[in-house]
Protein backbone atom coordinates (compact mmCIF):
# COMPACT_ATOMS: atom_id res chain seq x y z
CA UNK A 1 -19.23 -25.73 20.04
CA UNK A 2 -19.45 -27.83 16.94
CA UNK A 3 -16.69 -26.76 14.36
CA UNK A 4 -18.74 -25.27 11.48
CA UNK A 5 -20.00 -22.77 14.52
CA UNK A 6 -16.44 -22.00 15.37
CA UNK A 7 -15.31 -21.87 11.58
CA UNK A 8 -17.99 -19.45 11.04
CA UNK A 9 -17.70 -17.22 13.98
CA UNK A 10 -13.91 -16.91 13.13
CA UNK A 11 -14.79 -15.79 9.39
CA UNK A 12 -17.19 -13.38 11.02
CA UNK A 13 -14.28 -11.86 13.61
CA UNK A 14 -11.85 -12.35 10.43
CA UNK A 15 -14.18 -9.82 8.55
CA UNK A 16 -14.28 -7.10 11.80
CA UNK A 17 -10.92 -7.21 11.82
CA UNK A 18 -10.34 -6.48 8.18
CA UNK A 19 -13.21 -3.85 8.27
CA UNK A 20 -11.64 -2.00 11.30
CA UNK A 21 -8.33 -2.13 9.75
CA UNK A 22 -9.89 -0.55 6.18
CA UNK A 23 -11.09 1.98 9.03
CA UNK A 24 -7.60 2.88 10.63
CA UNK A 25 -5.94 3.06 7.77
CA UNK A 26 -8.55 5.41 6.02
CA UNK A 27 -8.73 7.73 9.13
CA UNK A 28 -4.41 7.31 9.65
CA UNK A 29 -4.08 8.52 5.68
CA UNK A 30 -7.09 11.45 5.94
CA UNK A 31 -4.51 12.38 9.49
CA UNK A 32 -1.62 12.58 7.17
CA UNK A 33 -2.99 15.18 4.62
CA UNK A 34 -4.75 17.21 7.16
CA UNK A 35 -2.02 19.55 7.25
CA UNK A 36 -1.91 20.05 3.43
CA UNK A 37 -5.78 20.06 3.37
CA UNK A 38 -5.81 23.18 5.95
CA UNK A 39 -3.64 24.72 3.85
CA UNK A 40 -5.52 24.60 1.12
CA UNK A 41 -8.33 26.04 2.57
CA UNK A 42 -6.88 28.48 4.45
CA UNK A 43 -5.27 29.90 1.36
CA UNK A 44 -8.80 29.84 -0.08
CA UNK A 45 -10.36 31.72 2.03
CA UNK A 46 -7.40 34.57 2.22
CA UNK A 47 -8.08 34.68 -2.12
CA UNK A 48 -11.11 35.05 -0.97
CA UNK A 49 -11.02 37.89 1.97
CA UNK A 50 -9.12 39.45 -0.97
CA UNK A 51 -11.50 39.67 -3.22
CA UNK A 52 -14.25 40.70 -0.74
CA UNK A 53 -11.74 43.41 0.43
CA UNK A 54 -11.45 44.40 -3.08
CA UNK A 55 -15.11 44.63 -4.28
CA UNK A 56 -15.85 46.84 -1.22
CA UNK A 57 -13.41 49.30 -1.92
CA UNK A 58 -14.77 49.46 -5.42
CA UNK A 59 -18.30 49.93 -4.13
CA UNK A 60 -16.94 52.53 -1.67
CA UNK A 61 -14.74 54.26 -4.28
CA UNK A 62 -16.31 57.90 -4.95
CA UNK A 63 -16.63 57.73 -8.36
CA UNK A 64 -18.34 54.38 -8.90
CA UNK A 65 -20.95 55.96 -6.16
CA UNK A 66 -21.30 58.80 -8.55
CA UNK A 67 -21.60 56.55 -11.14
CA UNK A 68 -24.25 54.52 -9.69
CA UNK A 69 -26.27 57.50 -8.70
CA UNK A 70 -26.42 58.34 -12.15
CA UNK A 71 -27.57 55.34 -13.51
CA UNK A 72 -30.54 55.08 -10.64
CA UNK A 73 -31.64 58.91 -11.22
CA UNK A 74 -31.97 57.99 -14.85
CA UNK A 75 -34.14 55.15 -15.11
């Protein structure tokens, strides 16, 4: 192999190697704040179970039934 080859294929393998390192890192750091991420999320979704829970106890409440009726019948 003539040594512009070898200089060449070792800038290529130099470049993998920095690539796949980028790579780890990236997925080592996304690792790390996949606790706090879940948490997030998880504590978006209970805000909003609670809402939903909310809103369909309004829409079951007696009086908003009433309410509604009224409106309907007098249109």
């Amino acid at each position: 192999m003539d040594p512009a080859s070898a200089v060449a294929g070792l800038i290529g393998l130099a470049a993998l190697v920095m690539q796949t390192t980028a790579k780890l890192r990236g997925l080592c750091q996304d690792y790390a704040t996949a606790k706090e991420d879940a948490e997030r999320v998880s504590a978006s979704l209970q805000t909003l179970q609670d809402l939903l829970e909310e809103t369909t106890r309004l829409i079951n409440e007696p009086s908003i039934i009433r309410a509604t009726t009224m409106l309907t019948r007098s249109r």
